[in-house]
Protein backbone atom coordinates (compact mmCIF):
# COMPACT_ATOMS: atom_id res chain seq x y z
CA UNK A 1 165.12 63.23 28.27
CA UNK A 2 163.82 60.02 29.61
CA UNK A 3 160.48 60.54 31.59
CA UNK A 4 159.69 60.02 35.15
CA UNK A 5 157.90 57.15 36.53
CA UNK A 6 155.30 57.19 39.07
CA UNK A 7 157.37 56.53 41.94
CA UNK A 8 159.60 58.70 41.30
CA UNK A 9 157.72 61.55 40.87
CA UNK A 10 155.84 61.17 43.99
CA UNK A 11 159.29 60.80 45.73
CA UNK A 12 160.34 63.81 44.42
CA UNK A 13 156.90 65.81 45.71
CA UNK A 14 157.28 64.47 49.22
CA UNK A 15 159.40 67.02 50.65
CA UNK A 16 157.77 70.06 49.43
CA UNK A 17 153.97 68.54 50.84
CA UNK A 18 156.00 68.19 54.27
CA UNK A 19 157.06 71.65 54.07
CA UNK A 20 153.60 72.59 53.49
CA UNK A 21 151.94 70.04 55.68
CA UNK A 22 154.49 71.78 58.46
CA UNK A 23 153.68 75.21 57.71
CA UNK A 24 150.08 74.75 58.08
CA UNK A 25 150.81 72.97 61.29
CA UNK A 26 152.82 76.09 62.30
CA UNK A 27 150.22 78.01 61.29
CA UNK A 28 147.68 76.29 63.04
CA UNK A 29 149.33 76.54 66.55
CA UNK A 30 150.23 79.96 66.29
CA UNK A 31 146.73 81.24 65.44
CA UNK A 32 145.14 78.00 67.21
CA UNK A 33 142.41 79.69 70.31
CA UNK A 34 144.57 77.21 72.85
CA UNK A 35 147.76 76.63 74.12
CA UNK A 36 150.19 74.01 72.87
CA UNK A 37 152.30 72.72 75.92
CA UNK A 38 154.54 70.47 77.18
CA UNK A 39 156.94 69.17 79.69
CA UNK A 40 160.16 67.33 80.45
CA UNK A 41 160.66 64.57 83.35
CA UNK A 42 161.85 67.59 85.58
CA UNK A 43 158.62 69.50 84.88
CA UNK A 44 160.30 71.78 82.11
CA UNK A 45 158.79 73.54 79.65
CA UNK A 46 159.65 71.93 76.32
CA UNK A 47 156.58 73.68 74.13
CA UNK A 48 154.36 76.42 75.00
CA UNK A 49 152.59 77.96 71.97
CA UNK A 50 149.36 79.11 70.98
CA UNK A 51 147.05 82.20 70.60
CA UNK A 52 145.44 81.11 74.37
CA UNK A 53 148.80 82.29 75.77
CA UNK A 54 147.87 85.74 75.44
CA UNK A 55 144.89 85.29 78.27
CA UNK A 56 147.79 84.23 80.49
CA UNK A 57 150.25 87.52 79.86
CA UNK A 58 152.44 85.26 78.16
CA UNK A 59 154.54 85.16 74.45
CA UNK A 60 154.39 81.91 72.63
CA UNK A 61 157.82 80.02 73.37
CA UNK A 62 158.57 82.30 76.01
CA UNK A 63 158.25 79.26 79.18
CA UNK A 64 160.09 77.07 77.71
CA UNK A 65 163.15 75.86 79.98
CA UNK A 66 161.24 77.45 82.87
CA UNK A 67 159.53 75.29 85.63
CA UNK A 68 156.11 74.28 85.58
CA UNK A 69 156.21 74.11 89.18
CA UNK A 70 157.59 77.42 89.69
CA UNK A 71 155.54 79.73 87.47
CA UNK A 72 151.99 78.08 89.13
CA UNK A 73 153.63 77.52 92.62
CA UNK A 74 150.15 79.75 93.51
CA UNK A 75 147.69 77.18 92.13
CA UNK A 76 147.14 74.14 93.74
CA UNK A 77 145.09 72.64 91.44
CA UNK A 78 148.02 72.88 88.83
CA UNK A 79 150.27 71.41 90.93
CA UNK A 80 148.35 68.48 91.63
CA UNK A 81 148.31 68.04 87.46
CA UNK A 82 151.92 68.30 86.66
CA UNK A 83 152.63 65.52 89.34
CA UNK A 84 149.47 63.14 87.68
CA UNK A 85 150.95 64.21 83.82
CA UNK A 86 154.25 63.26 85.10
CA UNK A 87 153.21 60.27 86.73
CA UNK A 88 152.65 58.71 83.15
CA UNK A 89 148.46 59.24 83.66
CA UNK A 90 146.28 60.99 80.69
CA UNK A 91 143.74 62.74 81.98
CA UNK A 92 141.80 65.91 81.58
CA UNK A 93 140.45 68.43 83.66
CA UNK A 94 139.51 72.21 84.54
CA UNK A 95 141.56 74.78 86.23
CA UNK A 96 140.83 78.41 86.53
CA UNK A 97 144.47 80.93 85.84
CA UNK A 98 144.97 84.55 86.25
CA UNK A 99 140.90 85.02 85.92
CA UNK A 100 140.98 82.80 82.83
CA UNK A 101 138.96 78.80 82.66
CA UNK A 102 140.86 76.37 81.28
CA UNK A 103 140.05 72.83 80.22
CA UNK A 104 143.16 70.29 79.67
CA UNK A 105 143.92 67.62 78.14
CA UNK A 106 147.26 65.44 79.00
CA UNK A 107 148.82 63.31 76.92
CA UNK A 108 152.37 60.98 78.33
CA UNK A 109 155.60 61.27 76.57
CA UNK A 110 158.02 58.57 76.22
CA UNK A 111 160.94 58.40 74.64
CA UNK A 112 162.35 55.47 72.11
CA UNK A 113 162.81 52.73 75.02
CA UNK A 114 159.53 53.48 75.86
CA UNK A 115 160.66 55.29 79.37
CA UNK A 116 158.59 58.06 80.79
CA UNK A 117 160.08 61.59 79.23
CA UNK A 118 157.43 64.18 80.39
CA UNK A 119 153.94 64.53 79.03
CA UNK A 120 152.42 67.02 76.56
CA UNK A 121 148.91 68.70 76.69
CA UNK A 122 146.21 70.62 75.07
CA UNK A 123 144.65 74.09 77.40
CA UNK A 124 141.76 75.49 75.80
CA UNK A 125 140.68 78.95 77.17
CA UNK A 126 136.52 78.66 78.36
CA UNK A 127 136.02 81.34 79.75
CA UNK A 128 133.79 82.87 77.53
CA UNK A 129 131.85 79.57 77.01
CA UNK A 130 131.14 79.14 81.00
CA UNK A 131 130.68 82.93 80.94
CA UNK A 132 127.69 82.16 78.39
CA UNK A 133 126.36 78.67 80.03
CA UNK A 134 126.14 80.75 82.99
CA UNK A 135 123.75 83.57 81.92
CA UNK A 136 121.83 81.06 79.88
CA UNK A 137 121.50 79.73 83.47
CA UNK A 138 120.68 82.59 85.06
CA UNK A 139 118.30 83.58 82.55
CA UNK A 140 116.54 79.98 82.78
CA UNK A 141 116.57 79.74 86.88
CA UNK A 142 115.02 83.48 86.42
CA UNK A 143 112.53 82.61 84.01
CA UNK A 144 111.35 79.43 86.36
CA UNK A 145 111.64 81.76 89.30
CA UNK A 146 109.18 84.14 87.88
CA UNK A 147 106.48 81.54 86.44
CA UNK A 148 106.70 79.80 89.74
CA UNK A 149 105.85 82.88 91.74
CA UNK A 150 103.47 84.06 88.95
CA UNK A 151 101.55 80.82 89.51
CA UNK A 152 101.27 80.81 92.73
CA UNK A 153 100.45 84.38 92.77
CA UNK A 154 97.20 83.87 91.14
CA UNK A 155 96.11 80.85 92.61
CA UNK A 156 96.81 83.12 96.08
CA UNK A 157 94.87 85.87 94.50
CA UNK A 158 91.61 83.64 93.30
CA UNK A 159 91.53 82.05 96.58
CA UNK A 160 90.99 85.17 98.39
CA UNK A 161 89.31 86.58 95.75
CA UNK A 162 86.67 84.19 96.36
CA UNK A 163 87.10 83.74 100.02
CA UNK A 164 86.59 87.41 100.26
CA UNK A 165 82.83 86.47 98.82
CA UNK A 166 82.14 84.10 101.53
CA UNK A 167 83.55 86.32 104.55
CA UNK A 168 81.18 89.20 102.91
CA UNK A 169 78.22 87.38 104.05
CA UNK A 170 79.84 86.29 107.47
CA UNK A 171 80.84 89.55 108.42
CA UNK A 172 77.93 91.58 107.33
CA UNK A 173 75.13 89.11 108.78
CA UNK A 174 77.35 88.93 111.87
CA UNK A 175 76.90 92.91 111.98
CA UNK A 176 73.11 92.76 111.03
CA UNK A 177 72.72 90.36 114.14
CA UNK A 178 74.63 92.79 116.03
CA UNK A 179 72.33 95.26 115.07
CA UNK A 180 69.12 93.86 115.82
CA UNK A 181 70.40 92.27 119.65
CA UNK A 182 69.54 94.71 122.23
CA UNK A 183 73.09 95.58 123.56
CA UNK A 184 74.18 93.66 126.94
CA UNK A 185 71.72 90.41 125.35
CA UNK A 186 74.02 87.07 126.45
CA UNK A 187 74.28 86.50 122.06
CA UNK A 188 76.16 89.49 121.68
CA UNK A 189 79.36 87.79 122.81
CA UNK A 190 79.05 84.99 120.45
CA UNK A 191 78.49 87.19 117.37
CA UNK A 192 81.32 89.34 118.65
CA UNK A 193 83.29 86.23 118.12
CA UNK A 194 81.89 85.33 114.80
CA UNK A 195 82.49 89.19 113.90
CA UNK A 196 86.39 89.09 115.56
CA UNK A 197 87.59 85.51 113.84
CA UNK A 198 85.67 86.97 110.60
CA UNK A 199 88.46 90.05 110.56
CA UNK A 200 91.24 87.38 111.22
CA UNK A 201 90.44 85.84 108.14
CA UNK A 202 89.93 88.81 106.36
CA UNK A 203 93.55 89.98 107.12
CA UNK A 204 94.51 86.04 106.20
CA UNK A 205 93.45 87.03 102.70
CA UNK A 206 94.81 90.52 102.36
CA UNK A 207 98.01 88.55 102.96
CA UNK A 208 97.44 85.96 100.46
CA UNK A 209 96.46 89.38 98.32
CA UNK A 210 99.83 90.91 99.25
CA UNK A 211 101.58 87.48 98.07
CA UNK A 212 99.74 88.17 94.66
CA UNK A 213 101.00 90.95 94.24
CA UNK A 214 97.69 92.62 94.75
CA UNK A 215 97.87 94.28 97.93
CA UNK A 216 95.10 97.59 99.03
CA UNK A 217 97.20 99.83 101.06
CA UNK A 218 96.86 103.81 100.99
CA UNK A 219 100.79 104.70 100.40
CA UNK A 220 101.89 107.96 101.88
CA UNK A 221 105.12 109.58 102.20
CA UNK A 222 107.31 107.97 104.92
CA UNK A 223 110.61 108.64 106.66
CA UNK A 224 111.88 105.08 106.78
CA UNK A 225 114.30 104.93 109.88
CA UNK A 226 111.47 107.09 112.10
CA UNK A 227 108.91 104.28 111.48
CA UNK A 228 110.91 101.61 111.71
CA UNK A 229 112.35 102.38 115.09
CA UNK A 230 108.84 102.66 116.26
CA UNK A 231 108.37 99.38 115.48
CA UNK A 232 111.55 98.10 116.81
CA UNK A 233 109.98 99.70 120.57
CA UNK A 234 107.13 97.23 119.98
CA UNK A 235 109.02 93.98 118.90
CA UNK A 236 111.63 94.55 122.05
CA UNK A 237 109.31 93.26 124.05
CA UNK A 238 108.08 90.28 121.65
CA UNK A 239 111.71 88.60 121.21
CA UNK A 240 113.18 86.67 123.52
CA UNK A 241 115.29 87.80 126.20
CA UNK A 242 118.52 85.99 124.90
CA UNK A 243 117.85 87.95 121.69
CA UNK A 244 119.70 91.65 121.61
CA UNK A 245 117.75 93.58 119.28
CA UNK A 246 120.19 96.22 117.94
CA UNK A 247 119.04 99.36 115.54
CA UNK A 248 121.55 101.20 113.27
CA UNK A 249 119.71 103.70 111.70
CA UNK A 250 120.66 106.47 109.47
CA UNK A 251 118.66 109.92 110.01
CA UNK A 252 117.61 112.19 106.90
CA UNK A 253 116.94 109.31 104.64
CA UNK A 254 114.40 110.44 101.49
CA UNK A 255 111.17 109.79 101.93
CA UNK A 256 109.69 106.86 100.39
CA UNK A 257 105.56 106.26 99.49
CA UNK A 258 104.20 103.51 101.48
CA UNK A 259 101.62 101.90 103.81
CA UNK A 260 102.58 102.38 107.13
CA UNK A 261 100.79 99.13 108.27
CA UNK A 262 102.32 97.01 105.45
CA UNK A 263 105.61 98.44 105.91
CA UNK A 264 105.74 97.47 109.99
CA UNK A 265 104.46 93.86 108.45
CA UNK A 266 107.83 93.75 106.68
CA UNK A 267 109.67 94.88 109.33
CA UNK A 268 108.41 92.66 112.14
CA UNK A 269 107.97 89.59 109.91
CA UNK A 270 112.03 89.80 109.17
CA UNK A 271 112.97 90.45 112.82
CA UNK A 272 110.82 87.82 114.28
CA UNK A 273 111.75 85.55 111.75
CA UNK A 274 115.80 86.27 112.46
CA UNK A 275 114.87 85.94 116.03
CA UNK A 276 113.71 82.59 115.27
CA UNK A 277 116.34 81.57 113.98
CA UNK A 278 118.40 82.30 116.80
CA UNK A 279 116.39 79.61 118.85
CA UNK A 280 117.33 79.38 122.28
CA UNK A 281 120.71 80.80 121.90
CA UNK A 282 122.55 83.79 122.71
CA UNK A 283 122.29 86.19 119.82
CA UNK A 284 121.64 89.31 117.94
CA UNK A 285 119.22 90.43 115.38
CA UNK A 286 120.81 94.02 113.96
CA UNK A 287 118.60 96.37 111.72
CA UNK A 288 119.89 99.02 109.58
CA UNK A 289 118.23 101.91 107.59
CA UNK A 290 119.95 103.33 104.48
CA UNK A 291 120.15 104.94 101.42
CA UNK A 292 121.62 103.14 98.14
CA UNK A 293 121.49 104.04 94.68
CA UNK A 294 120.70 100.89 91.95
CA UNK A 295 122.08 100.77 89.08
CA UNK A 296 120.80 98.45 85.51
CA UNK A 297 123.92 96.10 86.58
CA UNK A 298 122.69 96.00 90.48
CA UNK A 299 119.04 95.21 89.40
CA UNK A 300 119.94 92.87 86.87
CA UNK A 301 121.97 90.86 89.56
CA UNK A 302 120.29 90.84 93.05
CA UNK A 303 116.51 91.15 91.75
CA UNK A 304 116.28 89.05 89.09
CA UNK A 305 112.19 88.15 89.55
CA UNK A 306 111.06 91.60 90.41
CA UNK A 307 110.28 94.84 88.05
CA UNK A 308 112.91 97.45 89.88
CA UNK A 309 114.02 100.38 87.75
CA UNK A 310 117.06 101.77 88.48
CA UNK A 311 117.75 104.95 90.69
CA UNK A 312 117.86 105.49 94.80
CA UNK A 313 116.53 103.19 97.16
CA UNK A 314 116.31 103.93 101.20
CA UNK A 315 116.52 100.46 102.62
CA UNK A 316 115.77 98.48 106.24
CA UNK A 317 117.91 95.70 106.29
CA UNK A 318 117.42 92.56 108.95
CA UNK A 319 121.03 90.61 109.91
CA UNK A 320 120.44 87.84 112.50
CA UNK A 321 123.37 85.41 113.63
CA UNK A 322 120.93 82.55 113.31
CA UNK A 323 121.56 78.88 111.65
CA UNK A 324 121.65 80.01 107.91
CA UNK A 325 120.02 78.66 105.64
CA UNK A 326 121.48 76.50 102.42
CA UNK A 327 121.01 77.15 98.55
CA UNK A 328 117.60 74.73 98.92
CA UNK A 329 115.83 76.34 101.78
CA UNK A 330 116.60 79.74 100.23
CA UNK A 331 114.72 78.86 97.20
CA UNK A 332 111.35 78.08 99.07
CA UNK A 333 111.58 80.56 101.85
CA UNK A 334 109.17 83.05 99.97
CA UNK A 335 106.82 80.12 98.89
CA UNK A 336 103.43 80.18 100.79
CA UNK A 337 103.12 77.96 103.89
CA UNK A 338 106.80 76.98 103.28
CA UNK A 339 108.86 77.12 107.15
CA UNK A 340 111.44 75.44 108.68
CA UNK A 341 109.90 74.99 112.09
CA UNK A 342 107.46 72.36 112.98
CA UNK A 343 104.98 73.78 114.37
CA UNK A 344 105.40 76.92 111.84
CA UNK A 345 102.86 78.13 109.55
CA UNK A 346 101.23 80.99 107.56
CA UNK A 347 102.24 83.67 105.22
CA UNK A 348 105.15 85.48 106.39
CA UNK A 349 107.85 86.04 104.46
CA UNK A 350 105.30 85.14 101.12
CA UNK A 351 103.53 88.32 102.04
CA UNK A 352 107.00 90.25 102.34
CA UNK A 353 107.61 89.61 98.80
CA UNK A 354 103.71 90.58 98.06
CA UNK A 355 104.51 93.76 99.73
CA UNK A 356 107.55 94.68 98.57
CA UNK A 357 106.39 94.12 94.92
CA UNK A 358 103.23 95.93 95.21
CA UNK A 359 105.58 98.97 96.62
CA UNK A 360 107.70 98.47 93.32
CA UNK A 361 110.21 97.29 95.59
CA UNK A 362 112.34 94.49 96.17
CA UNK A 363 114.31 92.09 98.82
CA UNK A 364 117.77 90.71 98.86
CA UNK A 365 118.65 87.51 100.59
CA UNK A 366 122.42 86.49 101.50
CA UNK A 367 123.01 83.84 103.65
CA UNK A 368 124.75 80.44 104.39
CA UNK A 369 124.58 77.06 106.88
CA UNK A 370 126.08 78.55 110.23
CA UNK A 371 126.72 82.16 109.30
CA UNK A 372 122.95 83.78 109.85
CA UNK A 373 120.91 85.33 107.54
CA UNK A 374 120.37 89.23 105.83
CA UNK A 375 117.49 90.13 104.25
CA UNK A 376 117.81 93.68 102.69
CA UNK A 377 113.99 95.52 102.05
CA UNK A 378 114.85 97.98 99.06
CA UNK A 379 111.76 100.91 98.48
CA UNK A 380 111.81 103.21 95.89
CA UNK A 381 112.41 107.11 97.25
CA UNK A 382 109.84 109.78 96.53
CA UNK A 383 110.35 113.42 97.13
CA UNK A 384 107.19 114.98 98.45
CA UNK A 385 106.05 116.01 101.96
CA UNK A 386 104.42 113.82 103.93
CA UNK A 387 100.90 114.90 105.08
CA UNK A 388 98.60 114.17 108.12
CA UNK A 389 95.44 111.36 107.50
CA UNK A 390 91.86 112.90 107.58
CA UNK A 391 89.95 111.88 110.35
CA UNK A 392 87.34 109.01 109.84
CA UNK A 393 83.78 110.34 109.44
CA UNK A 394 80.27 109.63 111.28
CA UNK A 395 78.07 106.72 109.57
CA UNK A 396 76.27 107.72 106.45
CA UNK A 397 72.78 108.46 106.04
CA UNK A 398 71.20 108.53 102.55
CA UNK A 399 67.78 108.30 100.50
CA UNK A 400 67.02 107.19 96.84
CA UNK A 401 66.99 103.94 95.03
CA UNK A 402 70.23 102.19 94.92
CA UNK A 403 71.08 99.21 92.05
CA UNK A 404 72.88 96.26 93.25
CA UNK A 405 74.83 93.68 90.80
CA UNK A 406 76.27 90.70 92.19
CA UNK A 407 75.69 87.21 91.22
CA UNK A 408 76.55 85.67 94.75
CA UNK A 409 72.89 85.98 96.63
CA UNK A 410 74.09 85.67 100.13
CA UNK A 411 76.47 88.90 99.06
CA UNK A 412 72.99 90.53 97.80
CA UNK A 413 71.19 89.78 101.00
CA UNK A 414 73.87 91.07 103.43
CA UNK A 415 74.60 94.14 101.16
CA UNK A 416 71.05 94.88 100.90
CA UNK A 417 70.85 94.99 104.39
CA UNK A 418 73.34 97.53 105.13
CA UNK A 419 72.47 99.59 102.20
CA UNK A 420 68.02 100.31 103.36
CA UNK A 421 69.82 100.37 106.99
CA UNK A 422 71.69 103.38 105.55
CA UNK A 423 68.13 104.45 104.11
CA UNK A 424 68.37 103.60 100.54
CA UNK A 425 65.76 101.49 98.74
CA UNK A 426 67.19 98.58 96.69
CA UNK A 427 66.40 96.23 93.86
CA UNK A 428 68.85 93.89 92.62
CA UNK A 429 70.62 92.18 89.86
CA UNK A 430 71.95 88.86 89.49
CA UNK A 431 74.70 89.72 87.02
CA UNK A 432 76.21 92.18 84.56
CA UNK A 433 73.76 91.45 81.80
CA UNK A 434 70.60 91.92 84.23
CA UNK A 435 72.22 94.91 86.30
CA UNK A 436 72.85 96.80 83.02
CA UNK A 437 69.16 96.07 81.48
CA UNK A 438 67.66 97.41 84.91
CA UNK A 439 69.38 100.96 84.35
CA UNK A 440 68.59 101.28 80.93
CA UNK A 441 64.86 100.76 82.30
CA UNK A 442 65.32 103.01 85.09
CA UNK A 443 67.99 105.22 84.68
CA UNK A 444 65.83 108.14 86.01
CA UNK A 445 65.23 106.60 89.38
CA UNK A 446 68.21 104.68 90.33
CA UNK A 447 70.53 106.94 92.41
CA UNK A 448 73.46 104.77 92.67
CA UNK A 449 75.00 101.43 91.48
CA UNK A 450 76.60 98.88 93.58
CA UNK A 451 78.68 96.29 91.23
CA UNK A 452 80.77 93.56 91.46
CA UNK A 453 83.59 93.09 89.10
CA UNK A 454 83.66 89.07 88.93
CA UNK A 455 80.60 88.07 87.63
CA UNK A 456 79.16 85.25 84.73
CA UNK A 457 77.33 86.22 81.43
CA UNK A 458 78.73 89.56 81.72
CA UNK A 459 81.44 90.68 84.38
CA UNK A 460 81.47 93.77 86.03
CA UNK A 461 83.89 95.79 83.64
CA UNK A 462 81.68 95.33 80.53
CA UNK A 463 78.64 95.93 82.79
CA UNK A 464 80.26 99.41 83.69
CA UNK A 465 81.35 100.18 80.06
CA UNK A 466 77.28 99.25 79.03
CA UNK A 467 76.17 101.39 82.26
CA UNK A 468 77.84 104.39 80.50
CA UNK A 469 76.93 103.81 77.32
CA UNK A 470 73.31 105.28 79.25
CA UNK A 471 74.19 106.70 82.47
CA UNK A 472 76.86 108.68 84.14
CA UNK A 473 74.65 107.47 87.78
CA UNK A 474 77.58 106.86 90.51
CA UNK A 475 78.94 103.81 90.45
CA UNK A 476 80.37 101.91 93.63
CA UNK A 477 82.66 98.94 92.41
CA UNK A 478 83.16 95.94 94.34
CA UNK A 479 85.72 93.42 94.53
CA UNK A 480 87.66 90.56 96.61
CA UNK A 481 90.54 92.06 95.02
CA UNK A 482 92.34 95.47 95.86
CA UNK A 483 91.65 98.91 94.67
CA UNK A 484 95.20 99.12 92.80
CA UNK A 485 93.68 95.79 90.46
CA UNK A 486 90.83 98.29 90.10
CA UNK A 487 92.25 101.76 89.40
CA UNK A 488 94.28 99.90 86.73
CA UNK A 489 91.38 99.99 84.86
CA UNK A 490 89.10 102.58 85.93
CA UNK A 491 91.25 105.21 87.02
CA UNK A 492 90.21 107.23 84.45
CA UNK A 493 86.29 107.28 85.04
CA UNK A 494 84.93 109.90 87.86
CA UNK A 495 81.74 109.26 89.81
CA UNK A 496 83.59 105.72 90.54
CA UNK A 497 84.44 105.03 94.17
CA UNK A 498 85.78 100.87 95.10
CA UNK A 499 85.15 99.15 98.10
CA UNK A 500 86.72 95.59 98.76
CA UNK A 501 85.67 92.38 100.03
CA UNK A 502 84.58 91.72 102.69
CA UNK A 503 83.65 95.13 104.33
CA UNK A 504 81.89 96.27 107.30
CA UNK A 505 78.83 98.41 107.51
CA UNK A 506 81.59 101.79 108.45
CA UNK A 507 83.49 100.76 105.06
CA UNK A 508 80.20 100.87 103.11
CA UNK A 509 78.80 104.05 105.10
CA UNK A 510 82.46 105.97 103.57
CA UNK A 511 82.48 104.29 100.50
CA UNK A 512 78.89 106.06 99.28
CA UNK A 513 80.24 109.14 101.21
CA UNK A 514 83.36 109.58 99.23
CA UNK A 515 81.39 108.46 95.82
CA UNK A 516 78.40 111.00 96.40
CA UNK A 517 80.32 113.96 98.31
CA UNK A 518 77.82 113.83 101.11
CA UNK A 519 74.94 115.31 99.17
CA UNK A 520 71.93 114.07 99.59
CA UNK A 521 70.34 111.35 97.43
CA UNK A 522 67.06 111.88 95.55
């Protein structure tokens, strides 16, 4: 038998490789993640295959001889394809179907005398892919968000912090001035005024506090919709008249543990600031009190930034028919000093946000240009009784030796002052180190110590930890930030009481009360 030559042997292997070569082709467009497609001059089906089908409802072959322009007569953005494809143009572009993303590819078909026959095209299904690019997104806008507000959270919080220092001394030599005036004296004005813009400034920084996250308030249980329409009686008369201030509040809501005064801050800072944005016109600012239970899924989505666990929320929420605001403005609203109005300024809706995350809380913003704003003020419920306040007590009068720590001196003299005005002898210490080395020495004498927490060599929390090391004396801590900072870290100790910068002589006089239970020092 004569042998084959080359050629012939190849020749002979051709048609089984194109049966293969076809059957992986078959195999790749039926298992393919896309659809295979194409059209006649009529707009046709001529091909539709491919695993993507499936996302559509759809069995591979089962368009063909059916019309393109029929079966997406709903979808615009098809329609305007099939007319480019068939207009000879390749091109590709994005198109979202039946819930489904799709990105396309079109390709012209002509036939041997090179006329225009249809066009053919490649749809691969993205939706998980955008899905995905989107939470990466999310996660990235959210992890900005948070270092942003982070940041300027503690550059807010050591500003007052330190501030706090400086109004100390204003406010407590303003008070020993007071003091030693005979009343009716013409100077008694002027330090009234020193002593009045010294408070202003002091509630400046318990905003910029309440921005940080950091803000003192005594929480106590609170029927929301009963507070807040006593604070809609005061802000009826503070809105303009072309402003209709409507309430739609729900009774019975659970109670939820808060400060009164910081919860009428968030309440009149988000009417005012709808009723701003009303202007001049006609309009209406509408607040509504609720109840809503949060889910993981609800969290996850409208508070991002802020620690909420999941579980029921009583909310106040603010709707004014105001400008809007866009995507941009939205994104700075909460920043400190940020406003829209010229001659606006301050911490507003910054200390909101302080507020609301200080209450474990959170706030939800929805708005757009020309359809008004709602802000939504979520609070955790609580479910005990709420109680009356104790009455505030008479100035305290004391004797002993009292130990004060604080490295600022004008914070020592003005201190001092107050404390052998109560009737307590003092010596001093200019920081940790010092302070503790003076108990050790006189532990037997020393009644009561005074310390700040923010202090060189040694701060005030390893200063307390030496103290007891010798002593279990009463300590009184000190700080321009809040007592919550504080009872982070000392709730555990007793014969600890805080006081926070900058205080007046009352503040001091029930500060010692509450640490030494009104017994008398020896």
């Amino acid at each position: 038998m004569p042998a084959l030559d080359e050629n012939e042997t190849d020749r002979k292997a051709q048609p089984r490789q194109r049966r293969e070569s076809e059957s992986q082709l078959r195999y790749v467009v039926d298992n393919g993640p896309f659809i295979l497609w194409a059209v006649d001059a009529e707009g046709l089906f001529t091909l539709a295959e491919g695993q993507g089908l499936a996302g559509l409802g759809q069995e591979p072959g089962a368009a063909v001889g059916i019309s393109a322009f029929e079966r997406y007569r709903d979808y615009p953005e098809v329609q305007v394809a099939l007319r480019r494809g068939l207009a000879g143009e390749a091109f590709s572009y994005t198109v979202e179907v039946k819930g489904r993303t799709y990105e396309t590819r079109t390709f012209p078909l002509r036939d041997a005398a090179g006329k225009l026959a249809g066009f053919s095209a490649v749809s691969l299904d993205i939706t998980e892919r955008q899905q995905a690019e989107a939470e990466r997104s999310r996660m990235r806008e959210q992890l900005l968000d948070a270092q942003r507000l982070e940041s300027l959270g503690l550059l807010a919080g050591g500003i007052a912090h330190d501030f706090n220092n400086i109004l100390t001394i204003i406010l407590g030599s303003a008070y020993s001035a007071s003091f030693a005036i005979p009343p009716g004296d013409p100077a008694q004005a002027d330090i009234q005024s020193v002593i009045t813009a010294s408070e202003r400034a002091a509630d400046l920084t318990r905003q910029m506090l309440a921005y940080a996250g950091r803000g003192n308030f005594e929480a106590s249980p609170i029927e929301l919709s009963a507070h807040v329409g006593e604070i809609a009686k005061l802000l009826e008369m503070t809105v303009s008249r072309k402003v209709q201030l409507r309430l739609e509040l729900e009774p019975d809501l659970p109670l939820i543990l808060a400060g009164a005064a910081q919860l009428q801050q968030v309440v009149m800072n988000l009417v005012l600031n709808g009723a701003e944005a009303i202007g001049d016109a006609v309009g209406t600012v509408r607040v509504t009190t609720g109840v809503q239970v949060l889910d993981a899924s609800s969290v996850a989505s409208s508070f991002p930034s802020a620690e909420l666990a999941p579980g029921r929320y009583a909310f106040v929420e603010v709707c004014d028919t105001g400008v809007g605001m866009d995507a941009a403005t939205q994104a700075k609203i909460f920043d400190p000093f940020f406003t829209t109005k010229f001659t606006g300024r301050g911490l507003g809706l910054s200390a909101v946000l302080g507020i609301m995350r200080a209450h474990k809380g959170g706030i939800r913003v929805c708005s757009s240009p020309g359809a008004g704003s709602t802000f939504t003020a979520f609070f955790p419920s609580c479910d005990v009784e709420a109680t009356e306040g104790e009455a505030a007590q008479a100035m305290y009068r004391a004797e002993g030796l009292a130990l004060l720590v604080d490295d600022d001196e004008g914070v020592r003299r003005v201190t001092r002052n107050l404390l052998t005005g109560f009737g307590l002898s003092v010596i001093e210490a200019v920081d940790g180190r010092q302070g503790a080395q003076l108990l050790a020495e006189r532990a037997a004498d020393v009644a009561v110590v005074i310390l700040d927490m923010t202090m060189p060599e040694m701060s005030g929390e390893e200063a307390f930890r030496e103290i007891r090391r010798h002593s279990q004396v009463p300590v009184l801590l000190m700080s321009g930030f809040t007592q919550v900072e504080i009872a982070k870290r000392f709730s555990a100790h007793d014969r600890t009481s805080f006081l926070q910068k900058p205080f007046t002589p009352s503040e001091l006089s029930d500060a010692l009360r509450l640490l030494l239970e009104e017994e008398v020092l020896a």
